[in-house]
Protein backbone atom coordinates (compact mmCIF):
# COMPACT_ATOMS: atom_id res chain seq x y z
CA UNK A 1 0.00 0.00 0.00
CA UNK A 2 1.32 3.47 -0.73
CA UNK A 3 1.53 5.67 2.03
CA UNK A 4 -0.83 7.91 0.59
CA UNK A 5 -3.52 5.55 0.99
CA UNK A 6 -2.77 4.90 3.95
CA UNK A 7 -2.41 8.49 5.17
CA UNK A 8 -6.18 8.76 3.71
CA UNK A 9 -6.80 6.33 5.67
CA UNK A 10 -5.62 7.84 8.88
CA UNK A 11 -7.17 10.96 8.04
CA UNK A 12 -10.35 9.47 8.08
CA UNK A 13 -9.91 7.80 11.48
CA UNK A 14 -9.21 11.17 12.49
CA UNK A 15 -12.17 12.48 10.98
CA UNK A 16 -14.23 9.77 12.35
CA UNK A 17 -12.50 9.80 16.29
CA UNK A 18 -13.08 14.00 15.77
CA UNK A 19 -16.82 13.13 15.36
CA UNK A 20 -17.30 10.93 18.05
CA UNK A 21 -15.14 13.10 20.94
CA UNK A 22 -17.64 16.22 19.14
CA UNK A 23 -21.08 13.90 19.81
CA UNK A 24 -19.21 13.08 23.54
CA UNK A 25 -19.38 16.76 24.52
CA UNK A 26 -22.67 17.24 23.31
CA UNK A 27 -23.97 14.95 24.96
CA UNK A 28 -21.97 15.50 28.47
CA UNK A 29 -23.39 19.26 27.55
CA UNK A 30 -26.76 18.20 26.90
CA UNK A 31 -27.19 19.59 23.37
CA UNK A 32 -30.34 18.46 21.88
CA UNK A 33 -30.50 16.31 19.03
CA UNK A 34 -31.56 18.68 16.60
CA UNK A 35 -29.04 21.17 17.66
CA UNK A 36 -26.89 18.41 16.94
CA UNK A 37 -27.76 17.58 13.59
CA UNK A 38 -27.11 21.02 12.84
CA UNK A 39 -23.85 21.09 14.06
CA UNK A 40 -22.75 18.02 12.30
CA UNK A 41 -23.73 19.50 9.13
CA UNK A 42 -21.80 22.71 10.00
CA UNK A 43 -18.80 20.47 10.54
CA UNK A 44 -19.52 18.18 7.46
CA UNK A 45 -20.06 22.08 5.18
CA UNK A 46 -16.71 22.52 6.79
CA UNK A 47 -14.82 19.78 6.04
CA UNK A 48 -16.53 19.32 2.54
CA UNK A 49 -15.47 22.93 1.56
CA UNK A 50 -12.03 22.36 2.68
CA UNK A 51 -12.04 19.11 0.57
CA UNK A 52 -13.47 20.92 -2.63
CA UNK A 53 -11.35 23.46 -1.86
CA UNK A 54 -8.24 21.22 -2.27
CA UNK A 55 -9.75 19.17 -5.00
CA UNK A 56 -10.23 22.43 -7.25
CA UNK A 57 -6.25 23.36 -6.04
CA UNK A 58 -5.06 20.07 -7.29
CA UNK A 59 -7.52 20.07 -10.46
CA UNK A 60 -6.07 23.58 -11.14
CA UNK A 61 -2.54 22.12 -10.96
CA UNK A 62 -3.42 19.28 -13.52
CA UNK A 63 -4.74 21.91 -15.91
CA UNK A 64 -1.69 23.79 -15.68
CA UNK A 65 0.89 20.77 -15.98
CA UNK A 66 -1.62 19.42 -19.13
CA UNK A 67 -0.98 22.93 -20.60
CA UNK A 68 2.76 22.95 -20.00
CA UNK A 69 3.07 19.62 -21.48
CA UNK A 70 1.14 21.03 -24.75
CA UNK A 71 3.13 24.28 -24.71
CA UNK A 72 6.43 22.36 -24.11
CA UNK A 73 6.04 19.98 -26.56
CA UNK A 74 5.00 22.53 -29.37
CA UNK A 75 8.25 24.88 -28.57
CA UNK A 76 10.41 21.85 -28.27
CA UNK A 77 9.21 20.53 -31.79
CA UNK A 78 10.33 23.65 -33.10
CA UNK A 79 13.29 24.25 -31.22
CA UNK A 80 14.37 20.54 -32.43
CA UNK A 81 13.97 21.89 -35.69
CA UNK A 82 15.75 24.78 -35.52
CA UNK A 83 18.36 22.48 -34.17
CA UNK A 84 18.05 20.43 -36.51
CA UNK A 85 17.76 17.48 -34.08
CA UNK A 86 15.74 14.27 -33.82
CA UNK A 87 12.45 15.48 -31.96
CA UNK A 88 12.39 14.77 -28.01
CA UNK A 89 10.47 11.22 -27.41
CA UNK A 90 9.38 10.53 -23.52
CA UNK A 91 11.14 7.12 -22.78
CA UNK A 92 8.39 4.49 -20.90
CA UNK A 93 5.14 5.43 -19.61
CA UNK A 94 5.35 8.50 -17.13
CA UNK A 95 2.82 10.59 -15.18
CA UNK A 96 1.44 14.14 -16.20
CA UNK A 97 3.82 15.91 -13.37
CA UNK A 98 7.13 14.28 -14.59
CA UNK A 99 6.18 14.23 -18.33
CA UNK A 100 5.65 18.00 -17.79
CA UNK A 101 8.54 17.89 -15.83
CA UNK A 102 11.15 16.55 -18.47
CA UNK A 103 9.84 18.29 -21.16
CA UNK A 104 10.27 21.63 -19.37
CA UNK A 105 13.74 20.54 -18.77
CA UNK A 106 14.31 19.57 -22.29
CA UNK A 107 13.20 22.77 -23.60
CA UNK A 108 15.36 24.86 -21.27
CA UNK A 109 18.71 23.16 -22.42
CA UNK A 110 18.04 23.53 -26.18
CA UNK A 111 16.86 27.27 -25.43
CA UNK A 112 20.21 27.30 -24.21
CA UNK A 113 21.58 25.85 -27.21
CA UNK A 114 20.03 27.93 -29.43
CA UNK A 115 21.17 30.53 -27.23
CA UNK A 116 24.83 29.67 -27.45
CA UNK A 117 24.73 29.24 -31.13
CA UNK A 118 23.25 32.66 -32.20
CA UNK A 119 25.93 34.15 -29.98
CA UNK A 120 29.01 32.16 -31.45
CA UNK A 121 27.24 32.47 -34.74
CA UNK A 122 26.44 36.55 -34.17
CA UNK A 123 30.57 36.75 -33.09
CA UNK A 124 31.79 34.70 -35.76
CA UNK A 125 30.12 37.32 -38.21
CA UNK A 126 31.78 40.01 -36.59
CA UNK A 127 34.66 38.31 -36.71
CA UNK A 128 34.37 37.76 -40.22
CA UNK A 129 33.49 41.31 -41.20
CA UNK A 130 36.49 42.96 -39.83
CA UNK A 131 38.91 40.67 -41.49
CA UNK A 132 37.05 40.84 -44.79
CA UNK A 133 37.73 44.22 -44.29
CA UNK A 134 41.29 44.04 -43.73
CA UNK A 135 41.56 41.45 -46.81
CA UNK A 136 39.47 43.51 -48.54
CA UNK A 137 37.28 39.33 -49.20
CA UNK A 138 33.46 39.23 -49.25
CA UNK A 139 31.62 38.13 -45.99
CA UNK A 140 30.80 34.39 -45.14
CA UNK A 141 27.61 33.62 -46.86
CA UNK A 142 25.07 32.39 -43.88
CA UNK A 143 21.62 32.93 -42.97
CA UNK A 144 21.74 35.08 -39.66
CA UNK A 145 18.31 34.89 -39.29
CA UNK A 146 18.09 30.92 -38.29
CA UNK A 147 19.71 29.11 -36.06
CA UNK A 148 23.23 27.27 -37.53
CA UNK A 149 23.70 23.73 -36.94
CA UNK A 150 26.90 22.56 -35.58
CA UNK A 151 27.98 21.68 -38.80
CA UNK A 152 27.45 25.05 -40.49
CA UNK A 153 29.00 26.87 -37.12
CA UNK A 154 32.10 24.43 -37.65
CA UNK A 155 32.81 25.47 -41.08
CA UNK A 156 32.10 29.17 -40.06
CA UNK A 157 35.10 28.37 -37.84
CA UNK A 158 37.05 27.17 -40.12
CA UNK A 159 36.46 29.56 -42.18
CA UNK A 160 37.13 32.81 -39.68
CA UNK A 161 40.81 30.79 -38.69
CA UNK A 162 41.51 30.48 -42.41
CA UNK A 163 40.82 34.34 -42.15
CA UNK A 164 42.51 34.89 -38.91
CA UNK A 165 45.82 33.36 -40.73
CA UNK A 166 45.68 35.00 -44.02
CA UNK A 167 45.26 38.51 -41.95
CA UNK A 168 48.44 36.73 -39.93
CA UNK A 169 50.35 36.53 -43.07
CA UNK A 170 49.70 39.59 -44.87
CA UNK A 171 50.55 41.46 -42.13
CA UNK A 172 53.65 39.40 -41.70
CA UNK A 173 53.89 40.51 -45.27
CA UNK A 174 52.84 44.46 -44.60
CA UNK A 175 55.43 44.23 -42.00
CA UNK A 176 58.51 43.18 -44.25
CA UNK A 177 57.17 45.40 -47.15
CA UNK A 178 57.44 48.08 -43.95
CA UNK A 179 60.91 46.93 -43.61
CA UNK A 180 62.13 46.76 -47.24
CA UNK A 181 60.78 50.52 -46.89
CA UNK A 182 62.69 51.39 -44.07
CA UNK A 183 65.70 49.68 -46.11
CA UNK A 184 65.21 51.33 -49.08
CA UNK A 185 65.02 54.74 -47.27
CA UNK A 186 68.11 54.21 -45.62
CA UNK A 187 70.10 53.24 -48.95
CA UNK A 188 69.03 56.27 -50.66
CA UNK A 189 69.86 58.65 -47.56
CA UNK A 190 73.32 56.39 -47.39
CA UNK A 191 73.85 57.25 -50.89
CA UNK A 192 72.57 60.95 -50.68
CA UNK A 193 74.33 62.08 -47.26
CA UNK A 194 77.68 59.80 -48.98
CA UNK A 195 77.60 57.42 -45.84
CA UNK A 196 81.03 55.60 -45.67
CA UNK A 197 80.88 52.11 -45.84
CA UNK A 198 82.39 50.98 -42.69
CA UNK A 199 79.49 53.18 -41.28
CA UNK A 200 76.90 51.52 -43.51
CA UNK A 201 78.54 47.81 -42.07
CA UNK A 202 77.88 48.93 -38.57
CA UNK A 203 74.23 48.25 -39.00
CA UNK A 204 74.58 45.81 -40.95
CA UNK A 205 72.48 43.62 -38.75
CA UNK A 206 69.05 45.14 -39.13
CA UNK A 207 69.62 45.28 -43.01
CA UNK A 208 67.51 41.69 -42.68
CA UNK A 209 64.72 40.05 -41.02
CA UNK A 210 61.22 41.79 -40.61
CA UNK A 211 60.90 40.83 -36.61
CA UNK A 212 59.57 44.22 -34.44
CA UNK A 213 63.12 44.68 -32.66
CA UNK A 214 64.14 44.65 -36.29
CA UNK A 215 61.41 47.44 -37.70
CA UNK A 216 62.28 49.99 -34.95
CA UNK A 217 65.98 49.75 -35.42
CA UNK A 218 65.01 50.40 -39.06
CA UNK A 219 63.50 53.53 -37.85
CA UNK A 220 65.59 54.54 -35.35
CA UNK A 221 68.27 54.73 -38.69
CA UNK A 222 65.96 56.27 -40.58
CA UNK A 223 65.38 58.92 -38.37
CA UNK A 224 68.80 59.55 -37.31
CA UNK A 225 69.72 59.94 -41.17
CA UNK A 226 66.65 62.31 -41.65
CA UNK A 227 68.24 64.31 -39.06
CA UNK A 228 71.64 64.40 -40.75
CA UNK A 229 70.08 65.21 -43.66
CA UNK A 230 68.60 68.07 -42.49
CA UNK A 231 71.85 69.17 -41.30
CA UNK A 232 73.75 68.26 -44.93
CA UNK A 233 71.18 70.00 -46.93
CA UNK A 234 73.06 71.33 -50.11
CA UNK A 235 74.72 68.06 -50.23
CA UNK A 236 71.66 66.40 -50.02
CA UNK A 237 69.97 68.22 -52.81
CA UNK A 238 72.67 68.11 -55.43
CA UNK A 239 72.72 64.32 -54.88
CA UNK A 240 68.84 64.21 -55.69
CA UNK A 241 69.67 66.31 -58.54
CA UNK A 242 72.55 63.96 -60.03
CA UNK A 243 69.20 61.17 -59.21
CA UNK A 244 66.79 63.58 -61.16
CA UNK A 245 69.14 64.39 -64.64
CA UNK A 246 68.89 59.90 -64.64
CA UNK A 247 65.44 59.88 -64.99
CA UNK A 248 65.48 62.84 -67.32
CA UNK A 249 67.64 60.76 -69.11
CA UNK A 250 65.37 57.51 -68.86
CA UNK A 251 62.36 59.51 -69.66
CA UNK A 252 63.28 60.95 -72.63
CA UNK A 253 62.62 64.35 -71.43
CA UNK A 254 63.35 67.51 -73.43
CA UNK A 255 65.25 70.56 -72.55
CA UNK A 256 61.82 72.83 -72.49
CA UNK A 257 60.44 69.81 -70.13
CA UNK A 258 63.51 70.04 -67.74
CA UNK A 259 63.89 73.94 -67.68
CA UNK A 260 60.30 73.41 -66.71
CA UNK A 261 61.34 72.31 -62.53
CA UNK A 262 62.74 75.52 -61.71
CA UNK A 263 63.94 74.71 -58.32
CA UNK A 264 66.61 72.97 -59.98
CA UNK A 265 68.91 75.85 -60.15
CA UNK A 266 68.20 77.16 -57.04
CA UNK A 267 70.68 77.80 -54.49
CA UNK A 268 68.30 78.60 -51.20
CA UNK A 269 69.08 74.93 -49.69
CA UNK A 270 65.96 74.78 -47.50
CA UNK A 271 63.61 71.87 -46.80
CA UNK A 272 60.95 73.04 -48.62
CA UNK A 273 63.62 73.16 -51.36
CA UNK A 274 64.10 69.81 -50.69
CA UNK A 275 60.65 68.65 -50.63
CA UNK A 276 60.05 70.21 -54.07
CA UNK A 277 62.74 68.00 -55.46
CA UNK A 278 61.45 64.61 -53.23
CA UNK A 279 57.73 65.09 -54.72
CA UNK A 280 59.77 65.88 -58.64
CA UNK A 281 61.37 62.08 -58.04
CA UNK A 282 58.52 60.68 -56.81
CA UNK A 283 56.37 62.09 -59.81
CA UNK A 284 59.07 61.20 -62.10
CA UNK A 285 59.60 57.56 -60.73
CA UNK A 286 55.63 56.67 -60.89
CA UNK A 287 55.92 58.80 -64.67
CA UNK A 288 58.61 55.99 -65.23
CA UNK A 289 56.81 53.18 -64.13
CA UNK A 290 53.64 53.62 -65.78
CA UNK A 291 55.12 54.22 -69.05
CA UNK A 292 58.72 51.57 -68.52
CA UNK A 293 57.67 49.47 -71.42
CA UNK A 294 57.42 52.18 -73.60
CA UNK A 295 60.63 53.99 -72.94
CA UNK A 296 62.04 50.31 -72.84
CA UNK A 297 60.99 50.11 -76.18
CA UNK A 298 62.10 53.12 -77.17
CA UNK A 299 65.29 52.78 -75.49
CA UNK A 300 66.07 49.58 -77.18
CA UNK A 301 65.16 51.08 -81.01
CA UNK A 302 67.94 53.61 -79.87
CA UNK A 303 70.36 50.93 -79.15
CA UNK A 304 69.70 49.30 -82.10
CA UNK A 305 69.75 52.77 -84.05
CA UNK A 306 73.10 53.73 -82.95
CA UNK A 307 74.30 49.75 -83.67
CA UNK A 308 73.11 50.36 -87.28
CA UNK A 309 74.35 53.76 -88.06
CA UNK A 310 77.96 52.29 -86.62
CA UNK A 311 77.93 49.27 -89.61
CA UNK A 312 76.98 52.33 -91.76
CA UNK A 313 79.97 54.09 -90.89
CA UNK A 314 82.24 51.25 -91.18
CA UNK A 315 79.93 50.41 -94.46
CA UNK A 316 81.43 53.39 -96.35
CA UNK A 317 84.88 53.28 -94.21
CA UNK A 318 87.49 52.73 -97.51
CA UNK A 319 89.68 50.91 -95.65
CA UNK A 320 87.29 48.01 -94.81
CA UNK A 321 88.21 46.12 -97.36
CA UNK A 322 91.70 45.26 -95.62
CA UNK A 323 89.08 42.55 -94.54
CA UNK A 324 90.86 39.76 -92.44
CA UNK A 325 88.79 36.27 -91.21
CA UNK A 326 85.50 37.36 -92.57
CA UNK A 327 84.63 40.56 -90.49
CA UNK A 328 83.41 42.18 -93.35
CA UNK A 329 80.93 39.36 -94.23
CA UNK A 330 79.72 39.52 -90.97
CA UNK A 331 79.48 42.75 -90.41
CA UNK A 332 77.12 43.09 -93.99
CA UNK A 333 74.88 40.50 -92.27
CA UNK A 334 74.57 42.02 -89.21
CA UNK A 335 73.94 45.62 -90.88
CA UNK A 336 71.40 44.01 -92.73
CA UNK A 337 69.80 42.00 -89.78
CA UNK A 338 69.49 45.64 -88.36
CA UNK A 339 68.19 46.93 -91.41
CA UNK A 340 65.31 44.59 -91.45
CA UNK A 341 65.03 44.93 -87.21
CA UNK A 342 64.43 48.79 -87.49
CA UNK A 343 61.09 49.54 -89.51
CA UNK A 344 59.55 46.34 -87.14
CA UNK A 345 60.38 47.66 -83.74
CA UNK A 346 59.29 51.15 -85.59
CA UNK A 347 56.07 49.79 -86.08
CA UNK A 348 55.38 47.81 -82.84
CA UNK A 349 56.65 50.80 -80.67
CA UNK A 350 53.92 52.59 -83.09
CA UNK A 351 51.25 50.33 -82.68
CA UNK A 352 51.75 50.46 -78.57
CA UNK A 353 52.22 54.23 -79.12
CA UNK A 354 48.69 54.45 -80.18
CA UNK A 355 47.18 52.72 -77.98
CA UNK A 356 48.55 54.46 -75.11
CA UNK A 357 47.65 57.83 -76.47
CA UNK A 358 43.69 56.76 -77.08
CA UNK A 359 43.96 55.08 -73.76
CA UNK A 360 45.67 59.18 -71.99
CA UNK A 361 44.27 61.03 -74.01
CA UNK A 362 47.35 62.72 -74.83
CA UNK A 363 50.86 62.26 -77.14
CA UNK A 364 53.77 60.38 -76.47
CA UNK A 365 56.52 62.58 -76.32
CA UNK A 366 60.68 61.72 -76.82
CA UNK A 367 62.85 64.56 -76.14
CA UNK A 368 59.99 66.98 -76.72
CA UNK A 369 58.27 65.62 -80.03
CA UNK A 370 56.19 62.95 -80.78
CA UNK A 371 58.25 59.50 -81.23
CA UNK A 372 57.20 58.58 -84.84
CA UNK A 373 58.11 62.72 -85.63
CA UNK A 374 61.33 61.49 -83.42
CA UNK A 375 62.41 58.58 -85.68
CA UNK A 376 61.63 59.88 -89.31
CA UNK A 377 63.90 62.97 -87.92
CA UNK A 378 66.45 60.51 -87.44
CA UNK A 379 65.98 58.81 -90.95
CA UNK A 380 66.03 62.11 -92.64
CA UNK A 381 69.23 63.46 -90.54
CA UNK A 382 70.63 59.71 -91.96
CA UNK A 383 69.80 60.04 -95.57
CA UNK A 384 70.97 63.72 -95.31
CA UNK A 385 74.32 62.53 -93.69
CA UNK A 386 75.14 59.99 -96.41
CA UNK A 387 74.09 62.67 -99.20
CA UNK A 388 76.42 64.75 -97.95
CA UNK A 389 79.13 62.22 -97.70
CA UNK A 390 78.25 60.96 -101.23
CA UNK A 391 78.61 64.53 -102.68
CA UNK A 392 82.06 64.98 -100.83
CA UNK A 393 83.42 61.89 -102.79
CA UNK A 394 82.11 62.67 -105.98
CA UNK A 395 83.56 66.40 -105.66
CA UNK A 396 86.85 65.25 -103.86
CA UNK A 397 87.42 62.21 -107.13
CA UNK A 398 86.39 65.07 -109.43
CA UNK A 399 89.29 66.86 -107.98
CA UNK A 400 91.45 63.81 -108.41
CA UNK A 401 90.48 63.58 -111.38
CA UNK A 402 91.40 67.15 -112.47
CA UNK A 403 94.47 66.71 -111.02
CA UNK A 404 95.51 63.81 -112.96
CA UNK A 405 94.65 65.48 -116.00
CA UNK A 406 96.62 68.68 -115.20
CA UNK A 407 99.72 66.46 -114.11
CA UNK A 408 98.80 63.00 -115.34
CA UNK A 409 97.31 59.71 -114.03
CA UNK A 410 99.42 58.10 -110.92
CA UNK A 411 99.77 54.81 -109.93
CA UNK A 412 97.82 53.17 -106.61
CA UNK A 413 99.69 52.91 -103.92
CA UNK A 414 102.50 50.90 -104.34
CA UNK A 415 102.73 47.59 -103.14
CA UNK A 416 106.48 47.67 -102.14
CA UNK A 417 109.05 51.01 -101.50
CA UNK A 418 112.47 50.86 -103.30
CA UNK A 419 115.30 51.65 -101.68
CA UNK A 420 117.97 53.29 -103.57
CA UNK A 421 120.32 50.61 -105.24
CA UNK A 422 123.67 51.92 -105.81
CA UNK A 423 125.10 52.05 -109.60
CA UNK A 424 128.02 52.24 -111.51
CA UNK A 425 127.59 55.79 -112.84
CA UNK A 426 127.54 54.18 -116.90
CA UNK A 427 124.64 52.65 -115.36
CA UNK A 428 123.28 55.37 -113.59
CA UNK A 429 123.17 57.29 -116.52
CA UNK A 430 121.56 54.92 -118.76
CA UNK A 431 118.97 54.45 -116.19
CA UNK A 432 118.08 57.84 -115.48
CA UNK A 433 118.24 58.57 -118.64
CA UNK A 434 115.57 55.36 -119.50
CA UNK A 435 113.30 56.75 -116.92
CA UNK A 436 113.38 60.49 -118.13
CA UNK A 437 111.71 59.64 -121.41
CA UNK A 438 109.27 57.10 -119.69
CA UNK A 439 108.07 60.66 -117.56
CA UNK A 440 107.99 62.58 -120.84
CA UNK A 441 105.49 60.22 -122.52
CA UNK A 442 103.45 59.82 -119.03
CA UNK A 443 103.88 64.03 -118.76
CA UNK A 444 104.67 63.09 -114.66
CA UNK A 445 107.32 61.88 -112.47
CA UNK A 446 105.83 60.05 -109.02
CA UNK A 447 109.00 59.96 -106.89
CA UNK A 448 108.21 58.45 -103.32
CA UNK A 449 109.78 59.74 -100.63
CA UNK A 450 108.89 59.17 -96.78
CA UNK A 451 106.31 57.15 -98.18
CA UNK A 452 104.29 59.98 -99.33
CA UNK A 453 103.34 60.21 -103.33
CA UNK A 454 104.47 63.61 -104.71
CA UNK A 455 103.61 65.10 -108.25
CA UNK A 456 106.26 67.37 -110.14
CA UNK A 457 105.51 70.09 -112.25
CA UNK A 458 105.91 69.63 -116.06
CA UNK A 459 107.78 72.41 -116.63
CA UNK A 460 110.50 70.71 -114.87
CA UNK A 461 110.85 67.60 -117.26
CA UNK A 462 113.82 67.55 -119.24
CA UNK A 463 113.41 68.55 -123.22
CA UNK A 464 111.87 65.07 -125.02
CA UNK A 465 114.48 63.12 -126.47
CA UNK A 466 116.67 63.04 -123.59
CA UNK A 467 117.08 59.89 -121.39
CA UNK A 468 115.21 60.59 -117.75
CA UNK A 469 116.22 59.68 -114.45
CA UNK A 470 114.70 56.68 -112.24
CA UNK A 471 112.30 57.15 -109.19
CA UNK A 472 114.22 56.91 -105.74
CA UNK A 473 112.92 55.58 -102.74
CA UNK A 474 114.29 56.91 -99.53
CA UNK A 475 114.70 53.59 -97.39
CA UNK A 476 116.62 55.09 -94.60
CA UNK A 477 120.21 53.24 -95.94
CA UNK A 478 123.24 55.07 -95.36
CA UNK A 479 124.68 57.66 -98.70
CA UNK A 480 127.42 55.25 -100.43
CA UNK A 481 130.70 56.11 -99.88
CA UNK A 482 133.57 58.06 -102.50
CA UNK A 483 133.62 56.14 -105.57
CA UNK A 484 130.05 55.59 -105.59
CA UNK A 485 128.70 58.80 -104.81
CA UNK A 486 129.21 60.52 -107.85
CA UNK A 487 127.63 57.82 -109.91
CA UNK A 488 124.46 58.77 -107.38
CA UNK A 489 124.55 62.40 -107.65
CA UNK A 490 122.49 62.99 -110.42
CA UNK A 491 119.58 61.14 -109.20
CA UNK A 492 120.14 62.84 -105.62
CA UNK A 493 120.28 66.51 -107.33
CA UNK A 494 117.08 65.64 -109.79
CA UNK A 495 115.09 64.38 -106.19
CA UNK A 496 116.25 67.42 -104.57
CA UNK A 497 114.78 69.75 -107.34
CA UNK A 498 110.74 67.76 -107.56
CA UNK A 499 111.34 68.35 -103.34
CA UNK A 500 111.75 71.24 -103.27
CA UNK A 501 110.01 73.00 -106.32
CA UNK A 502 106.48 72.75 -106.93
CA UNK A 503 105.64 69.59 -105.13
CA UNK A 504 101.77 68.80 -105.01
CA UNK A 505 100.93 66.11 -102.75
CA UNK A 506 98.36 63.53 -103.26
């Protein structure tokens, strides 16, 4: 028996021993029997009310547990689904309390689920939207609105630590471009303030690495240069102007378009002096970079301009042809290799020329005039040159050829010199005498002395008939001694004269 029954049980012993002891006392007081029966009834009104009283308590109570159970059991249906979890079953049979019970309980620990999830869910989107800030990435694509399973909040991990490290590494990255920075700054203050290089060794150290010790030595050098830079101002400037006249240079720049930075030739060595010329190489490095493969291109048609007007040169250099192991064959290849390379870099620089200028909006300008302008002056200035030199030749062999026809057609240049060959004077005689009417039908006399081809005057041939004189050759040999020298002395006395009178050289 459960002790609930028999505590009802008691209780209505009680009851029943309450009744009698009441009846006792009415008697021992005398109380009629009616009066009696009304009192009974008060105490049975009394007891009943307290009874129905309790009974509508506990009724009340069922009510309320039956409606729990219905209200728990709806919200933990949906809260199983918005958990995506199997939906709660009630293990066994159970009573209305501890049905009510359990389900109550079940629906307060997935609240807090659900609870947990839309916070780790709500930080993991903040989370995300400040690196996709930083990485300049879209946002994680999830539904804020419902609950996440665990499997969704697990990739949104995963996915915020992938994140997390790629913001890791770029910084890591954003911290050595900081340092490279820092480097570069400090090579071009080394090089502008002259550093010595046993200074430059001493911090050698914090030239590498990208750690944080590392970064504010970097800046510690940087600023201690700034400050000697502020101190070695001229010094400083005329380095950046040495700097500037390079990219001039590299950019093709005009004299109108460098006049144009007028704090170039100023001597007032202040810092704002100095910052004018800082922002000029800045503007004039990112002018460089945008537009590098264009002066590359243009730089490399110079290259291979000056290459071909050097074969040119040697092209109509006379003494080429002294040609020894094929140079000359090569070099006609190669000048015609260029010949053919010119008019196609010409029109692919021409082609990207274009382009650019519909692109800016503007021309394309090489030392002040447009490019293609640039290179048909060159052409012209070429065909001009060799004009020029072609006219010189024909004028300077119409000379020549005057010349010979005033004082007669001479020999090329002679393959050997003669020295002079002492004679017997008979000999001498004869010879000179051979050679005198060999000038008088050839109206010249080419003696060669000192290796130099002379002409003499005609007026100085002997009358025709006569027997002339032999060329000499001055070989350095010593005069020959008495006995020979008179058999000599004509020829030296006839050489002496063409010397000395009226000589026209070659």
């Amino acid at each position: 028996m459960r002790r609930s029954e028999v505590l009802a049980e008691e209780s209505i012993v009680c009851l029943q021993k309450a009744l009698n002891h009441l009846r006792e006392i009415w008697e021992l007081i005398g109380i009629p029997e009616d009066q009696r029966l009304q009192r009974t009834e008060v105490v049975k009104k009394h007891i009943k009310e307290l009874l129905d009283m309790m009974i509508a308590e506990e009724e009340s109570l069922k009510e309320r547990l039956i409606k729990s159970i219905s209200v728990c059991q709806k919200e933990l249906n949906t809260l199983c689904s918005e958990l995506h979890v199997e939906p709660f079953q009630e293990e066994g049979e159970t009573t209305i309390l501890q049905l009510e019970k359990d389900l109550r309980t079940q629906v307060e620990l997935m609240r807090k689920q659900k609870k947990e999830r839309k916070q780790e869910l709500k930080l993991l989107q903040e989370q995300d939207q400040e690196l996709c800030e930083i990485l300049c990435m879209p946002h994680y694509d999830i539904d804020s609105a419902s609950v996440p399973s665990l499997e969704e909040l697990n990739q949104f991990r995963q996915h915020v630590t992938t994140l997390r490290d790629t913001k890791l590494e770029m910084q890591k990255s954003q911290n050595e471009a900081v340092c490279e920075g820092l480097r570069t700054q400090i090579r071009e203050l080394w090089d502008r303030l002259q550093i010595p290089e046993e200074e430059r060794e001493a911090v050698a150290t914090i030239m590498s690495g990208s750690k944080a010790k590392v970064r504010k030595a970097l800046q510690l050098e940087v600023d201690r240069l700034e400050e000697l830079k502020m101190q070695n101002m001229k010094k400083v400037i005329e380095a950046i102007r040495v700097e500037l006249v390079q990219y001039w240079d590299q950019c093709f720049y005009s004299q109108e378009q460098r006049q144009a930075f007028a704090p170039f030739c100023a001597e007032d060595y202040t810092e704002s002096l100095l910052q004018l010329h800082d922002a000029e190489i800045v503007r004039l490095k990112n002018y460089y970079e945008v537009h590098k493969e264009l002066f590359e291109g243009v730089q490399k048609w110079e290259e291979t301009w000056r290459l071909f007007l050097e074969f040119e040169r040697k092209a109509s250099d006379p003494n080429r042809f002294t040609n020894r192991g094929g140079n000359l064959l090569k070099e006609e290849k190669q000048r015609a290799k260029l010949q053919k390379m010119l008019p196609k870099l010409e029109e692919e620089l021409k082609a990207r020329i274009e382009l650019w200028e519909q692109e800016h909006s503007k021309a394309f300008m090489v030392n002040g005039q447009k490019f293609m302008e640039y290179v048909a002056e060159q052409w012209e200035m070429h065909r001009l040159e060799k004009e020029r030199a072609k006219q010189e030749r024909q004028l300077k062999n119409k000379k020549q050829t005057e010349t010979e026809m005033l004082y007669g057609s001479a020999p090329r240049t002679p393959s050997k010199r003669r020295g002079l060959v002492p004679n017997t004077p008979g000999k001498a005689r004869k010879l000179n005498t051979t050679t005198m009417s060999n000038a008088t039908a050839n109206s010249s006399i080419r003696p060669i002395f000192g290796g130099t081809v002379y002409h003499s005057p005609v007026s100085r041939l002997p009358p025709s008939g006569s027997k002339p004189v032999a060329a000499s050759t001055c070989s350095g040999k010593k005069t020959p001694r008495t006995g020979r020298h008179g058999a000599n002395k004509e020829n030296l006395e006839l050489n002496g004269s063409i010397l000395s009178e009226g000589s026209v050289p070659l």
